[in-house]
PDB file of N, CA and C in Angstrom:
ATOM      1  N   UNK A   1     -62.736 -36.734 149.370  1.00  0.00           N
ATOM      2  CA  UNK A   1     -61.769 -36.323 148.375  1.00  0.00           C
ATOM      3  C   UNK A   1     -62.193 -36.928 147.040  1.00  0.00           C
ATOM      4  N   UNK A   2     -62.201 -36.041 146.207  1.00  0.00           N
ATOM      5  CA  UNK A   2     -62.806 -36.696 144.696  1.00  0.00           C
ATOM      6  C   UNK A   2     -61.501 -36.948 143.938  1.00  0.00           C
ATOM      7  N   UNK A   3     -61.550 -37.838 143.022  1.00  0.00           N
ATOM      8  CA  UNK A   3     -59.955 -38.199 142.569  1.00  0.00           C
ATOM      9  C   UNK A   3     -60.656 -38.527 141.124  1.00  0.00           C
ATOM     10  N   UNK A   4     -59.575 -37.966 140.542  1.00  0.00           N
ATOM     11  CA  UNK A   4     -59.584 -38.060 138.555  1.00  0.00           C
ATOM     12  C   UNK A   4     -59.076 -39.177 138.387  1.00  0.00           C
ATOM     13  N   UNK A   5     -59.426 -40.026 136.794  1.00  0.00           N
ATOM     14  CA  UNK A   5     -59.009 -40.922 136.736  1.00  0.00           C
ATOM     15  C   UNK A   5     -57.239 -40.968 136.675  1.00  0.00           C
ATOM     16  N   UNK A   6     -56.587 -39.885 136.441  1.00  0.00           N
ATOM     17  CA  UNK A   6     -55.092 -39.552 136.281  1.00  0.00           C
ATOM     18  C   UNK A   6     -54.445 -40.045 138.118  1.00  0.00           C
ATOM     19  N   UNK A   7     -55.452 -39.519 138.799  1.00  0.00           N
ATOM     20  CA  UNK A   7     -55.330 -40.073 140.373  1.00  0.00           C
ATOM     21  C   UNK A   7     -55.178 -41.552 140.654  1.00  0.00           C
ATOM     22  N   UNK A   8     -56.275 -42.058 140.361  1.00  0.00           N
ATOM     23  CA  UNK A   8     -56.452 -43.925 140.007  1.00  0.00           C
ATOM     24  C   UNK A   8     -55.266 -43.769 139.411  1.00  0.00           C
ATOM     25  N   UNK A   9     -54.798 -43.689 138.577  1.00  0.00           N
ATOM     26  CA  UNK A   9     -53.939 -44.324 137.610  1.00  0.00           C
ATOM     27  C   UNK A   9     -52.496 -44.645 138.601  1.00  0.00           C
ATOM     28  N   UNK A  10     -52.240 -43.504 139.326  1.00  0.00           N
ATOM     29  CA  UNK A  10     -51.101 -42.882 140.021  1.00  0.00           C
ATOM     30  C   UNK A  10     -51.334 -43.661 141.025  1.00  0.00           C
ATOM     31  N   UNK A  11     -52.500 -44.170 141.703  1.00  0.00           N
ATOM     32  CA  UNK A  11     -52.195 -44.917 143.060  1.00  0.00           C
ATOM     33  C   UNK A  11     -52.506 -46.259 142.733  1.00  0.00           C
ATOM     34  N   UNK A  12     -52.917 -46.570 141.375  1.00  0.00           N
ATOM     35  CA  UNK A  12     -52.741 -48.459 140.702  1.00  0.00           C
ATOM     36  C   UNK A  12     -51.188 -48.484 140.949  1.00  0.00           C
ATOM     37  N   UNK A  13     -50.408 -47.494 139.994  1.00  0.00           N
ATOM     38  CA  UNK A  13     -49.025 -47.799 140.031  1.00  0.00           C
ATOM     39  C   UNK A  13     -48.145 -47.858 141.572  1.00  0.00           C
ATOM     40  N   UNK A  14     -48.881 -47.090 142.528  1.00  0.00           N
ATOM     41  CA  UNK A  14     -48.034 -47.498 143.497  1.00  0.00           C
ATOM     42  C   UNK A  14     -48.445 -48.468 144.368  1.00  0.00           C
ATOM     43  N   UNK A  15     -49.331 -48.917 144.082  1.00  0.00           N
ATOM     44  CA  UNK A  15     -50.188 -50.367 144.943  1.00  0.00           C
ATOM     45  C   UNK A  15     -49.312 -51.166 144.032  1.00  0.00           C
ATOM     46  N   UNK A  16     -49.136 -51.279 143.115  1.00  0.00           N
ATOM     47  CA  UNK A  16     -48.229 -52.603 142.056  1.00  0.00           C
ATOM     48  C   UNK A  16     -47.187 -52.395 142.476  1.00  0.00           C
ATOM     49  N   UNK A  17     -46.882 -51.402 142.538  1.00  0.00           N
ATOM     50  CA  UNK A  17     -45.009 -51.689 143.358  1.00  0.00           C
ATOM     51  C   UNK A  17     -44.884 -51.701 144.830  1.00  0.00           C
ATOM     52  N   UNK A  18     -45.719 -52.095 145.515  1.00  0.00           N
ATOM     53  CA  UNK A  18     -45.722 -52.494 146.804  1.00  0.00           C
ATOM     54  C   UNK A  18     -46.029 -51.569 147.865  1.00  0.00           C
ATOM     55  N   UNK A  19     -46.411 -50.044 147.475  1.00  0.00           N
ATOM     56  CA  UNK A  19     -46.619 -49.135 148.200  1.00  0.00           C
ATOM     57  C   UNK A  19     -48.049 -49.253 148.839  1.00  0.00           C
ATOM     58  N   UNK A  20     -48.376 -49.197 150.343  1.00  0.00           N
ATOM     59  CA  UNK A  20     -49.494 -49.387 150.908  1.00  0.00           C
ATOM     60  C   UNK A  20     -50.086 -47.564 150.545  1.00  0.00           C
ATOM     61  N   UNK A  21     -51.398 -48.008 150.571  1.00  0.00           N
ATOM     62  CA  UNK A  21     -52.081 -46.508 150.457  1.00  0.00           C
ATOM     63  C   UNK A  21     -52.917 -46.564 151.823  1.00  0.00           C
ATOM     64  N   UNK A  22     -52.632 -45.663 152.469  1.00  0.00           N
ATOM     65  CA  UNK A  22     -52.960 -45.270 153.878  1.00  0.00           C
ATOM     66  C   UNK A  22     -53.498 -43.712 154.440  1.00  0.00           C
ATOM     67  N   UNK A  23     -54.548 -43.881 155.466  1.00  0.00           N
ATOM     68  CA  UNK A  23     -55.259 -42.925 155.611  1.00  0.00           C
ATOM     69  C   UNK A  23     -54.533 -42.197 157.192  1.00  0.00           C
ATOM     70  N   UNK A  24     -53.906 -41.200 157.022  1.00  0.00           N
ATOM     71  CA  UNK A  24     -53.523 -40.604 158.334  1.00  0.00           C
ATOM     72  C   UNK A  24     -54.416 -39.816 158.974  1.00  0.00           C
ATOM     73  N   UNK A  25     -55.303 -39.953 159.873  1.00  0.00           N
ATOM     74  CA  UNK A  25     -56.326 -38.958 160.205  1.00  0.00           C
ATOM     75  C   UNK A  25     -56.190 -37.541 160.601  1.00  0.00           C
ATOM     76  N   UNK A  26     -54.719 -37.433 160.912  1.00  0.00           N
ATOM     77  CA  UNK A  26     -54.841 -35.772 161.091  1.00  0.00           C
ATOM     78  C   UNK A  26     -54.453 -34.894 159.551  1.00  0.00           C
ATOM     79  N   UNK A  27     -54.558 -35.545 159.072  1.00  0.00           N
ATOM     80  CA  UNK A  27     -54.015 -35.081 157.315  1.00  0.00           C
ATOM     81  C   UNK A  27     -55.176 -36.054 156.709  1.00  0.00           C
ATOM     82  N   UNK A  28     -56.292 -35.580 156.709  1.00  0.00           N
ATOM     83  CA  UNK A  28     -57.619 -35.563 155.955  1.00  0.00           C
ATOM     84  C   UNK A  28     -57.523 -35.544 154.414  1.00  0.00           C
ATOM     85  N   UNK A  29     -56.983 -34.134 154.251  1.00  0.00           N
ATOM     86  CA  UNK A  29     -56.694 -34.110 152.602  1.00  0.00           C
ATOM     87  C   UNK A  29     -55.924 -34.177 151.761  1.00  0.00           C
ATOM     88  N   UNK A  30     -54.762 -35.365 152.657  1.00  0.00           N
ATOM     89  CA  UNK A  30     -53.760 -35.959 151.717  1.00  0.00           C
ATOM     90  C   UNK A  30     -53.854 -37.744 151.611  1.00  0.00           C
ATOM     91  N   UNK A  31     -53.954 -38.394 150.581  1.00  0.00           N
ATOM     92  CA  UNK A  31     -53.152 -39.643 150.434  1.00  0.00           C
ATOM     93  C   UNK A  31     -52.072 -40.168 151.294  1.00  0.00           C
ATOM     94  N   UNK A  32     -52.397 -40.978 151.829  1.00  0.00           N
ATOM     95  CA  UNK A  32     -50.676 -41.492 152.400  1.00  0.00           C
ATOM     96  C   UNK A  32     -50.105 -42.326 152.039  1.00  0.00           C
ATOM     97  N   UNK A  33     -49.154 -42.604 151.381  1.00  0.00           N
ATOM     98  CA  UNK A  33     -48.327 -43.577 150.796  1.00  0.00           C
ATOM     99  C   UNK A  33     -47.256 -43.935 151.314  1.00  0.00           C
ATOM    100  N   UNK A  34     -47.414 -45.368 151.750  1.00  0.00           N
ATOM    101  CA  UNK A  34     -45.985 -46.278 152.984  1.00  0.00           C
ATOM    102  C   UNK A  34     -45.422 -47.378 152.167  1.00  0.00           C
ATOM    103  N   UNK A  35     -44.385 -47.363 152.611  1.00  0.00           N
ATOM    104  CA  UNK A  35     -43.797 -48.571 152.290  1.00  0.00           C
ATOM    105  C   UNK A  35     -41.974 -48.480 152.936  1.00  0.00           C
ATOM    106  N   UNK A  36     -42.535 -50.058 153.196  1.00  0.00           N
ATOM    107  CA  UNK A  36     -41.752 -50.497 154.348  1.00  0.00           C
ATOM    108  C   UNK A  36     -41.913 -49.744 156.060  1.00  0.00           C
ATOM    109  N   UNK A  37     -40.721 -48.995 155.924  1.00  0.00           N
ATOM    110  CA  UNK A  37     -40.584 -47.903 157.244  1.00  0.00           C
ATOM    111  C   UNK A  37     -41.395 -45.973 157.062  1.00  0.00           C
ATOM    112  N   UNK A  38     -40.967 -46.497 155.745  1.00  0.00           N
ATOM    113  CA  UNK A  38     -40.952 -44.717 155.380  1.00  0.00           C
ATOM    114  C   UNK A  38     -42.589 -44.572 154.444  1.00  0.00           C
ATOM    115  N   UNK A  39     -42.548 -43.479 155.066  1.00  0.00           N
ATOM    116  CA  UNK A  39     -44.158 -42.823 154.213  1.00  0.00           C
ATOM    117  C   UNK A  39     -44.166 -41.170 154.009  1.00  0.00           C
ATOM    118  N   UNK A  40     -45.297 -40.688 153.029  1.00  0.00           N
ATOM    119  CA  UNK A  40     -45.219 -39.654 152.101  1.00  0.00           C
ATOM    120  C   UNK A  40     -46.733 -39.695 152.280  1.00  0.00           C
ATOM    121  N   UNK A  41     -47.303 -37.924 152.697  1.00  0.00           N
ATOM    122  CA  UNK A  41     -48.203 -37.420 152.127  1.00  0.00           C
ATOM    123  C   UNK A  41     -48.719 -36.976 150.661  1.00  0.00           C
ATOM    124  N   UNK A  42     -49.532 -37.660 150.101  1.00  0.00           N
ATOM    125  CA  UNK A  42     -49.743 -37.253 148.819  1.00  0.00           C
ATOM    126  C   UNK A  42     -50.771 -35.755 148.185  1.00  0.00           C
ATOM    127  N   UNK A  43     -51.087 -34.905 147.623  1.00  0.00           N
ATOM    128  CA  UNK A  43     -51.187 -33.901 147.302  1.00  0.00           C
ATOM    129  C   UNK A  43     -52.034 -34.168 146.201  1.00  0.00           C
ATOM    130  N   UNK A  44     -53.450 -34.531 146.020  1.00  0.00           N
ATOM    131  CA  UNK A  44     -53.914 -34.379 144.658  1.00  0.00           C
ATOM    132  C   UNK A  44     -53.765 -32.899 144.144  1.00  0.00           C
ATOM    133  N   UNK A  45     -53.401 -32.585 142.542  1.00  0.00           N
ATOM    134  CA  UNK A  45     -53.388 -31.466 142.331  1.00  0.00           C
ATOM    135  C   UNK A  45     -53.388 -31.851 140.677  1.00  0.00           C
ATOM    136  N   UNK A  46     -53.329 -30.874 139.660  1.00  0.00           N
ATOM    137  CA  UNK A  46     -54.224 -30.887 138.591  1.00  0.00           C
ATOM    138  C   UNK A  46     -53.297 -31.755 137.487  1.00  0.00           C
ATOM    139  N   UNK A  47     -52.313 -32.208 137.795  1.00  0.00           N
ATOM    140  CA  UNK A  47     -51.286 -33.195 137.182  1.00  0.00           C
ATOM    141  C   UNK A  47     -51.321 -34.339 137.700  1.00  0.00           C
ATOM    142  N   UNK A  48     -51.605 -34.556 138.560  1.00  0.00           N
ATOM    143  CA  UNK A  48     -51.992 -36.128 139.399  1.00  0.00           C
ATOM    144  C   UNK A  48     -51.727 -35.388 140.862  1.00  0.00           C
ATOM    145  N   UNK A  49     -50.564 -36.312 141.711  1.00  0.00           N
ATOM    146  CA  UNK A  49     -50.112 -35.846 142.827  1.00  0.00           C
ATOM    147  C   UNK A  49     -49.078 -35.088 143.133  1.00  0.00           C
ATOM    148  N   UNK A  50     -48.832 -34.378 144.542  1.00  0.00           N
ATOM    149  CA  UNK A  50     -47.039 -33.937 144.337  1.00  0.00           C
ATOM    150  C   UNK A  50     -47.403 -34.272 146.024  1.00  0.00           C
ATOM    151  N   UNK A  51     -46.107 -34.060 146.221  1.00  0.00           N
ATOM    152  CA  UNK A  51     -45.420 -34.585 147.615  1.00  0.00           C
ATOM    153  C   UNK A  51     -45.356 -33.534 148.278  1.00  0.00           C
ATOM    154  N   UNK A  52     -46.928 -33.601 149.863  1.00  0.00           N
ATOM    155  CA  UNK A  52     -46.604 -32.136 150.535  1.00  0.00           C
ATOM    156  C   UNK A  52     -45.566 -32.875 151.746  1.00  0.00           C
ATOM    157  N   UNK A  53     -45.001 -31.834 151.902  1.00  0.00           N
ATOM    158  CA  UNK A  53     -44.018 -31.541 153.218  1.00  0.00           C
ATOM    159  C   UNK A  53     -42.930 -32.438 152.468  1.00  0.00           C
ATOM    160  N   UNK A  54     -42.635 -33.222 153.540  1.00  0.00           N
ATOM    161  CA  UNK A  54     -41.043 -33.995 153.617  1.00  0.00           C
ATOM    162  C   UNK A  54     -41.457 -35.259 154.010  1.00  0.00           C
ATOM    163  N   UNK A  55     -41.464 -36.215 153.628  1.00  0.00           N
ATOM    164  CA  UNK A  55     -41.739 -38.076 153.424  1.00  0.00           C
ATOM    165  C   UNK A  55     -40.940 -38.378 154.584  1.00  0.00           C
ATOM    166  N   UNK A  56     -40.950 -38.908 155.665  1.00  0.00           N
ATOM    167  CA  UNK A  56     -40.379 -39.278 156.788  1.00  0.00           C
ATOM    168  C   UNK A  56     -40.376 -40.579 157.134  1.00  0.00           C
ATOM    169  N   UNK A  57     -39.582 -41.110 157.924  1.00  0.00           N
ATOM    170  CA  UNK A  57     -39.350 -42.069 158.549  1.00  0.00           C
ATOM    171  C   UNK A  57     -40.368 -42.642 159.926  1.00  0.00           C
ATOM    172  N   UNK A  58     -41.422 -43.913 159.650  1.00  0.00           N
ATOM    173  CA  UNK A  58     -42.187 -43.902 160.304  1.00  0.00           C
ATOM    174  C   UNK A  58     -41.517 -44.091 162.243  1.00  0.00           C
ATOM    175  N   UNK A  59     -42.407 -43.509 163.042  1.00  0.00           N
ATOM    176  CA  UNK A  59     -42.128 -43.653 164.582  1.00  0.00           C
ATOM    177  C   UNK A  59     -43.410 -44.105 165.138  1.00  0.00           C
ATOM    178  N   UNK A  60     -43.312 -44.927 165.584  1.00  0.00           N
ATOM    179  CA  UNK A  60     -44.340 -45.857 166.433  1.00  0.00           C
ATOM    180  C   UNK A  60     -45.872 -45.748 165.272  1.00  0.00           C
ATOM    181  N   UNK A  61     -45.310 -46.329 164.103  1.00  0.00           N
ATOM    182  CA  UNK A  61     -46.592 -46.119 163.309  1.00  0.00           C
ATOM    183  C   UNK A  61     -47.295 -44.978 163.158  1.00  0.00           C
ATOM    184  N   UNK A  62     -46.255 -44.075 163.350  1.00  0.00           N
ATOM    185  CA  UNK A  62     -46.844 -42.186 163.043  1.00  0.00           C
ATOM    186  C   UNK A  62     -45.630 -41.380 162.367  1.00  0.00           C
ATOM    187  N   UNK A  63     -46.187 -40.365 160.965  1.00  0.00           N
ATOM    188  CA  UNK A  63     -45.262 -39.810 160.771  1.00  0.00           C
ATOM    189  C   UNK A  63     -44.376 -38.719 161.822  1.00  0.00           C
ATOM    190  N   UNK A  64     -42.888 -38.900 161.417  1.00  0.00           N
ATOM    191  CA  UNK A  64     -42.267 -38.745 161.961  1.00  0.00           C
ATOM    192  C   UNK A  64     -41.861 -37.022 161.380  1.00  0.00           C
ATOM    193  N   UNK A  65     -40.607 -36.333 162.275  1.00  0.00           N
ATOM    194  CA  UNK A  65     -39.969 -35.046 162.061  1.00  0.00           C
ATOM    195  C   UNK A  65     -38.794 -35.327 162.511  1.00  0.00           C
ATOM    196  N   UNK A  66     -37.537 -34.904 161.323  1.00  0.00           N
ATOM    197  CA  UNK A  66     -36.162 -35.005 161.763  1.00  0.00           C
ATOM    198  C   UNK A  66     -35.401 -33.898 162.106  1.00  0.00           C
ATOM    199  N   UNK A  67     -35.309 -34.478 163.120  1.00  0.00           N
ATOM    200  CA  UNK A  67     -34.401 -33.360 164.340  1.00  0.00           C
ATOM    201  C   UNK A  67     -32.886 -33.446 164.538  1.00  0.00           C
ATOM    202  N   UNK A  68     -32.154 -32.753 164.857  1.00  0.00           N
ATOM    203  CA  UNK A  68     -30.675 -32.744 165.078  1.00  0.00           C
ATOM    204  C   UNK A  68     -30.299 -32.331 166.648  1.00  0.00           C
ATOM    205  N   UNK A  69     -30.014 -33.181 167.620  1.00  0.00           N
ATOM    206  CA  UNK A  69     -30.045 -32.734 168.586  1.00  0.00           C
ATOM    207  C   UNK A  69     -28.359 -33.760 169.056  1.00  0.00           C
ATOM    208  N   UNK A  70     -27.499 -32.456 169.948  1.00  0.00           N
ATOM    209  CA  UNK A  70     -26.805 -33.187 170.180  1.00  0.00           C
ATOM    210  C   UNK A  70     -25.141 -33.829 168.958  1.00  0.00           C
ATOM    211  N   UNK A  71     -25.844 -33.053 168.192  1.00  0.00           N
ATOM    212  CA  UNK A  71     -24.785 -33.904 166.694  1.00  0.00           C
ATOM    213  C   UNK A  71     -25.234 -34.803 166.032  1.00  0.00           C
ATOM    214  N   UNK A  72     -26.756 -35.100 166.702  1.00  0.00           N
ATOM    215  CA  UNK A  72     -26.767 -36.646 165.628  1.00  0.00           C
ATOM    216  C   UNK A  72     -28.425 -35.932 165.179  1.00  0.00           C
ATOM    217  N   UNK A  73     -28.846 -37.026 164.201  1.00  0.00           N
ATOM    218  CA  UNK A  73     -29.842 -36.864 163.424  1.00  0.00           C
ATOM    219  C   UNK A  73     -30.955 -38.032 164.525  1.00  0.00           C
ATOM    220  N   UNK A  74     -32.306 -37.910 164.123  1.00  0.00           N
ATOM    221  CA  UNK A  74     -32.880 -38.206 164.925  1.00  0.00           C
ATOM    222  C   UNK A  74     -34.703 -37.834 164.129  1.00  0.00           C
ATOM    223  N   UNK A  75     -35.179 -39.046 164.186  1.00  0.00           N
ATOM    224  CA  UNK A  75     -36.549 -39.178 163.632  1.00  0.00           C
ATOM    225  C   UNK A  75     -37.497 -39.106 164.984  1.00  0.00           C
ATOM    226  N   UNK A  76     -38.473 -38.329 165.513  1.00  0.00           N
ATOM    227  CA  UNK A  76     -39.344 -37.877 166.543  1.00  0.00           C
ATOM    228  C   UNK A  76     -40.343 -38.219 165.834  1.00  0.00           C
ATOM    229  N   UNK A  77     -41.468 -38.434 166.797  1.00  0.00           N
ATOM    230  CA  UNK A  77     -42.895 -38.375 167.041  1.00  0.00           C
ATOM    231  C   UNK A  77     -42.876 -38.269 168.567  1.00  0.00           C
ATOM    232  N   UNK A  78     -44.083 -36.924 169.048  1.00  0.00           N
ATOM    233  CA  UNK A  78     -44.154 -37.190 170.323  1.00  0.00           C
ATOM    234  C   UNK A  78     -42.836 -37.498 171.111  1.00  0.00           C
ATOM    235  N   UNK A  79     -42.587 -38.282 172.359  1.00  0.00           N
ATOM    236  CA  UNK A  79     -41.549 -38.663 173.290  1.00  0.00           C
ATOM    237  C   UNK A  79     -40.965 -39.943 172.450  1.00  0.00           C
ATOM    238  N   UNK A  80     -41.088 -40.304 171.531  1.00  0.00           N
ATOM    239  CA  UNK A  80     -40.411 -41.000 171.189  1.00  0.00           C
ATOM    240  C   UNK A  80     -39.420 -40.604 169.855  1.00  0.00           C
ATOM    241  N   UNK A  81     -38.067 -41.241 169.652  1.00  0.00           N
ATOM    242  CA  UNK A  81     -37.059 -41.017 168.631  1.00  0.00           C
ATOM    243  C   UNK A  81     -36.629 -42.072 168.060  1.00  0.00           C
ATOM    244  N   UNK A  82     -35.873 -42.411 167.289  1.00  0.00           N
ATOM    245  CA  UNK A  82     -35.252 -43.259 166.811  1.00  0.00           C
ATOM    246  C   UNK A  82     -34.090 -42.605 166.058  1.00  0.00           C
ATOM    247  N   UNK A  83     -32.712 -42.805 165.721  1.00  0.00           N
ATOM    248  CA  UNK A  83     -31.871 -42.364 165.202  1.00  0.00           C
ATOM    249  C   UNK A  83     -32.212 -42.899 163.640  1.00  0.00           C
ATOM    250  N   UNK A  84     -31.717 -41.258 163.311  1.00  0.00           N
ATOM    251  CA  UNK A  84     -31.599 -41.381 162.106  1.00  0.00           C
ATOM    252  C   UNK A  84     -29.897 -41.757 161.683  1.00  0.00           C
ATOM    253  N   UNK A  85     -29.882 -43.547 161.289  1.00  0.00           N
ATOM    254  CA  UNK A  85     -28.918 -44.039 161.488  1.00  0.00           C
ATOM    255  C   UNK A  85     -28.283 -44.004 159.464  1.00  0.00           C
ATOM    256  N   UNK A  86     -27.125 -44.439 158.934  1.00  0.00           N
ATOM    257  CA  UNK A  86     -26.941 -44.253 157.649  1.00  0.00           C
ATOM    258  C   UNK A  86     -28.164 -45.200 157.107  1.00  0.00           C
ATOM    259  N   UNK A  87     -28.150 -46.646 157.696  1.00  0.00           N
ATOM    260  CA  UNK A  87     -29.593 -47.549 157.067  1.00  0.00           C
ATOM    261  C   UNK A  87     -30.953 -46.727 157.056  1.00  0.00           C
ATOM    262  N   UNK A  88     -31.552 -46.063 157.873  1.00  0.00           N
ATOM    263  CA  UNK A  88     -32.404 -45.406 157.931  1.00  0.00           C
ATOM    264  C   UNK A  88     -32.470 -44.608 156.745  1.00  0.00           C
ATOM    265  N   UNK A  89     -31.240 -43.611 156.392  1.00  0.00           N
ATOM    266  CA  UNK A  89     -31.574 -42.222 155.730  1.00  0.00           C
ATOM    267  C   UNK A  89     -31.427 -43.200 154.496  1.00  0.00           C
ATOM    268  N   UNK A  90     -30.741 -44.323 154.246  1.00  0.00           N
ATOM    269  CA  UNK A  90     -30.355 -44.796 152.850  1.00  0.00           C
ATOM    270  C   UNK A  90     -31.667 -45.153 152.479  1.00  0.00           C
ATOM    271  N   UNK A  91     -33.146 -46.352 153.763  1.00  0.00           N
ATOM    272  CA  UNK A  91     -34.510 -46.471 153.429  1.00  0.00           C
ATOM    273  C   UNK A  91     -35.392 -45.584 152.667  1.00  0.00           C
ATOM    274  N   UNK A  92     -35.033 -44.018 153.388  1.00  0.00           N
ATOM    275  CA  UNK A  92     -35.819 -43.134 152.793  1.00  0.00           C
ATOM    276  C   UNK A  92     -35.293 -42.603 152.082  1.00  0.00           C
ATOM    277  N   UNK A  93     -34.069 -42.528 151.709  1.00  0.00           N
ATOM    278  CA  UNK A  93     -33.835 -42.059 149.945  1.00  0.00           C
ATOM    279  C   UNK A  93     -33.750 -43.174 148.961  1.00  0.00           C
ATOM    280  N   UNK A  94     -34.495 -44.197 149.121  1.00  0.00           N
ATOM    281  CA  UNK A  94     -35.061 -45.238 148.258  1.00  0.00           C
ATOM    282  C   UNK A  94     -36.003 -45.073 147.934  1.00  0.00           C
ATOM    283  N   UNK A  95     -36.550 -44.673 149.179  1.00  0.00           N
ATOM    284  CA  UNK A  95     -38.584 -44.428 148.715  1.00  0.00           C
ATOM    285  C   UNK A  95     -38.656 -43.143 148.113  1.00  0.00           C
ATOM    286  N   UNK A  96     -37.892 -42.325 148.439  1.00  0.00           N
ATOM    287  CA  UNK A  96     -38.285 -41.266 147.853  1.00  0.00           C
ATOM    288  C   UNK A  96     -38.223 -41.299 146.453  1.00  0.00           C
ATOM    289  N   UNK A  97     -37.133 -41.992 146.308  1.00  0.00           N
ATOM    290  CA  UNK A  97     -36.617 -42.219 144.947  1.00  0.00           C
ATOM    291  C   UNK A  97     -37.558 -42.538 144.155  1.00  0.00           C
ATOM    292  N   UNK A  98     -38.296 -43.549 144.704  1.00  0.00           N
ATOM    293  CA  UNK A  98     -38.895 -44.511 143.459  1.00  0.00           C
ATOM    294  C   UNK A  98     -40.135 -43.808 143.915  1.00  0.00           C
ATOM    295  N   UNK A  99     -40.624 -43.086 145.037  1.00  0.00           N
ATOM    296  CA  UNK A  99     -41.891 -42.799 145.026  1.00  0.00           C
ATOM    297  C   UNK A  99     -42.246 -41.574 143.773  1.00  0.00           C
ATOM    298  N   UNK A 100     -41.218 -40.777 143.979  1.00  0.00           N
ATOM    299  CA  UNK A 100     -40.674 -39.679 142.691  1.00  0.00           C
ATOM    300  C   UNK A 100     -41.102 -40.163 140.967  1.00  0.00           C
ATOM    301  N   UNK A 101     -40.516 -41.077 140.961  1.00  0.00           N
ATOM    302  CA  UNK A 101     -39.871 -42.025 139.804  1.00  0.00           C
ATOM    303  C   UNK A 101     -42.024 -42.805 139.761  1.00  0.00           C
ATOM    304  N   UNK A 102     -42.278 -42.772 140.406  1.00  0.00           N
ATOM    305  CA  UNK A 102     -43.887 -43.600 140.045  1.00  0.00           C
ATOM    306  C   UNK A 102     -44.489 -42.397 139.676  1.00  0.00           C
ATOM    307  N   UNK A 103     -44.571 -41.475 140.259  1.00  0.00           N
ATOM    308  CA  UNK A 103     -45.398 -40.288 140.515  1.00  0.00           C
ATOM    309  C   UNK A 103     -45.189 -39.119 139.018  1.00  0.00           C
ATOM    310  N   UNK A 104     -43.676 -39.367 138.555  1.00  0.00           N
ATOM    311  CA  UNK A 104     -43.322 -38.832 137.335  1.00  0.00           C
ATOM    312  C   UNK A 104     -44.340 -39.415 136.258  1.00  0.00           C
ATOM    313  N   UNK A 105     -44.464 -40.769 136.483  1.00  0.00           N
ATOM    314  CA  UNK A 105     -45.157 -41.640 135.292  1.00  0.00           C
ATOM    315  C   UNK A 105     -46.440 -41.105 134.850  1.00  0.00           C
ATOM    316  N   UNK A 106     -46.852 -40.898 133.412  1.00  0.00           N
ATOM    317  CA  UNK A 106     -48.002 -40.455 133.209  1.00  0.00           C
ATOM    318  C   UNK A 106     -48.801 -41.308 132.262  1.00  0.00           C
TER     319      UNK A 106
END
């Protein structure tokens, strides 16, 4: 993946605010950006990055998919779940928040 300096710039700022930059191997040609529980595929594209899919809640150290089964909410990977509990969804609308809020910065 070749990255512009507008790229650098965008993943200095999220290494300074504590965001790990991480390589997911089945998503080759995205960035991964974690922090804490929750992580986000990143998207180089001709403005810096944008956010593909939906930023999820990590499951056994793999991104996760939220499911509704039953009435309740629920973060999957594989056989494993974890509820998507109010602390949970409040984690990832933090990160999203501020991952948004870095990613705006130019």
């Amino acid at each position: 993946m070749e990255l512009a300096p507008e790229h650098w710039a965008a993943l200095e700022r999220l290494h300074a605010a504590g965001f790990g930059l991480v390589a997911f191997p089945m998503h080759a040609r995205y960035v991964g950006a974690r922090k804490g529980n929750c992580a986000a595929l990143l998207e180089p594209s001709a403005e810096g990055f944008t956010i593909y899919g939906q930023p999820c809640y990590m499951v056994s150290g793999n991104l996760s998919a939220r499911v509704t089964r039953e009435g309740k909410q629920w973060f999957v990977w594989k056989g494993t779940q974890v509820e998507a509990t109010a602390e949970r969804l409040a984690e990832l609308a933090g990160f999203v928040a501020e991952l948004r809020a870095l990613l705006a910065r130019a």
